[in-house]
Protein backbone atom coordinates (compact mmCIF):
# COMPACT_ATOMS: atom_id res chain seq x y z
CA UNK A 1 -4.00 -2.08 -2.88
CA UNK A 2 -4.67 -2.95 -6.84
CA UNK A 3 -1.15 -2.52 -8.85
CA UNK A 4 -2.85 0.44 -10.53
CA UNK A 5 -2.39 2.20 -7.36
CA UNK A 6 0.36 0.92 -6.13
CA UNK A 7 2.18 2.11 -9.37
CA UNK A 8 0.45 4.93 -9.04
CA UNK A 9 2.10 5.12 -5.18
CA UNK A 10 5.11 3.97 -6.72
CA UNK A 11 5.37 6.80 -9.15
CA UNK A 12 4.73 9.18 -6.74
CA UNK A 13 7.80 7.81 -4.44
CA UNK A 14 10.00 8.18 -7.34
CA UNK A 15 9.38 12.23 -7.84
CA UNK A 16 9.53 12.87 -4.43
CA UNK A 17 13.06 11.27 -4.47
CA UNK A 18 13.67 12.85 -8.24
CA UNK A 19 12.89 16.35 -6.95
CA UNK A 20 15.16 15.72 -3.50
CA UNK A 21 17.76 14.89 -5.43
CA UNK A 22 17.52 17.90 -7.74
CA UNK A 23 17.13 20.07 -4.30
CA UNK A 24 20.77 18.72 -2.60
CA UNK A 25 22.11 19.03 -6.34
CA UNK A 26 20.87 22.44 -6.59
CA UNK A 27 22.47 23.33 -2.58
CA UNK A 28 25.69 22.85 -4.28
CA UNK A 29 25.32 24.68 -7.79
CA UNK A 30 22.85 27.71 -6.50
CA UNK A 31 21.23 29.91 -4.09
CA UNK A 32 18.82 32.08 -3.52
CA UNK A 33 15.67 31.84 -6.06
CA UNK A 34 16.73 29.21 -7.09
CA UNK A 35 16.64 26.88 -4.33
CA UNK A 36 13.38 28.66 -3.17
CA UNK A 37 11.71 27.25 -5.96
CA UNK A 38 12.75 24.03 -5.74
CA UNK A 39 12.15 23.78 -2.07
CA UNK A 40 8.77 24.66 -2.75
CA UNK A 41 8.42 22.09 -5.48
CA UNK A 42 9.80 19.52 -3.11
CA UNK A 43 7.15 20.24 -0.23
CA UNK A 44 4.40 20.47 -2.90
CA UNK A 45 5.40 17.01 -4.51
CA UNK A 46 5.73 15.83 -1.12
CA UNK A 47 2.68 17.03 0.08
CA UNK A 48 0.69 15.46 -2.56
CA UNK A 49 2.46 12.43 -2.13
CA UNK A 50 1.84 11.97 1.47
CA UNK A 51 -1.97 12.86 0.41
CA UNK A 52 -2.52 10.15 -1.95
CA UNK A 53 -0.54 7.49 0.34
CA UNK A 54 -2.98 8.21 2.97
CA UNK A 55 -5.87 7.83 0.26
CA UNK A 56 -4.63 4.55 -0.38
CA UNK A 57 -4.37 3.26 2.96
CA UNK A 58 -7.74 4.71 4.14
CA UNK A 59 -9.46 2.88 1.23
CA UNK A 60 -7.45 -0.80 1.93
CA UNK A 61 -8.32 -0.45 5.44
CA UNK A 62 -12.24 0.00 4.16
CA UNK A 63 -11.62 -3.01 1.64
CA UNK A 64 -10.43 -5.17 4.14
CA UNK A 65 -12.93 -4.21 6.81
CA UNK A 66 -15.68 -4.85 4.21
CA UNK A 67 -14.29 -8.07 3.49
CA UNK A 68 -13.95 -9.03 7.01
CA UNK A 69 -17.21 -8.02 7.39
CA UNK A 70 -18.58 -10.46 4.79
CA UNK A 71 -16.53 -13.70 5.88
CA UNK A 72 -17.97 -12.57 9.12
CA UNK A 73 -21.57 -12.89 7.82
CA UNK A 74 -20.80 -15.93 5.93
CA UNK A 75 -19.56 -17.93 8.79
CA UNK A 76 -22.27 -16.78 10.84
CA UNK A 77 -24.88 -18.19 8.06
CA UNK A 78 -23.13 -21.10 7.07
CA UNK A 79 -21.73 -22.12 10.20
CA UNK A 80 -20.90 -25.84 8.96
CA UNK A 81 -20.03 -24.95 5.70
CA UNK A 82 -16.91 -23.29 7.35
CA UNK A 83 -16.06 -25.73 9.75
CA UNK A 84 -15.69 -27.88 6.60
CA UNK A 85 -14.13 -25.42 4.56
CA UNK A 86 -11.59 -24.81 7.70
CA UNK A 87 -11.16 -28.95 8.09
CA UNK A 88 -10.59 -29.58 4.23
CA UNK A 89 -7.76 -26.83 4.03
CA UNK A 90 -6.26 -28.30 7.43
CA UNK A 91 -6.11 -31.53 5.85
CA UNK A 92 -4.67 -30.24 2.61
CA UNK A 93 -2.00 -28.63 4.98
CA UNK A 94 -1.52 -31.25 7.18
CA UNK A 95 -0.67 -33.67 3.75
CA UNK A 96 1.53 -30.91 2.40
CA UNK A 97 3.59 -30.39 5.28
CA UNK A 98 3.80 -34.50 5.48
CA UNK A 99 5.13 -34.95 1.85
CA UNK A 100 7.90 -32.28 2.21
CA UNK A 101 9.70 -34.12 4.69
């Protein structure tokens, strides 16, 4: 997810919790209409909420399919150039994880 939408995801959290808070707050000071209202502003705030969370998932599950789909075709038509890719980070690894002790 870019930080666009996970500010985005972020912001939408917040109200959700914002307009919660206002609903228990509102339990205790009123009734009737009042509390109406908000409850409906709650379930539409967390309505759209839930919506654009499960945008955002749906479309990092597509990214990340697509993108395993390409590594996919790369290996497939470079075959040595990722053994060689997969041996130089192993080594790099393998060196790191020697110098730290």
């Amino acid at each position: 997810m870019s930080r666009t939408r996970t500010a985005r995801a972020k912001g939408d959290l917040e109200e959700v919790v914002e307009t919660a808070e206002e609903l228990l707050k509102s339990i205790s000071e009123t009734g009737g209409q009042g509390m109406e209202d908000l409850k409906a502003k709650a379930q539409e705030t967390l309505a759209a909420a839930r919506g654009r969370l499960q945008e955002a998932a749906t479309r990092s599950r597509e990214a990340a399919t697509a993108a395993a789909g390409e590594a996919d075709a790369y290996v497939h038509s470079n075959p040595w150039m990722a053994v060689a890719i997969a041996g130089v980070v192993g080594v790099l690894l393998g060196a790191a994880l020697l110098r730290r002790d």
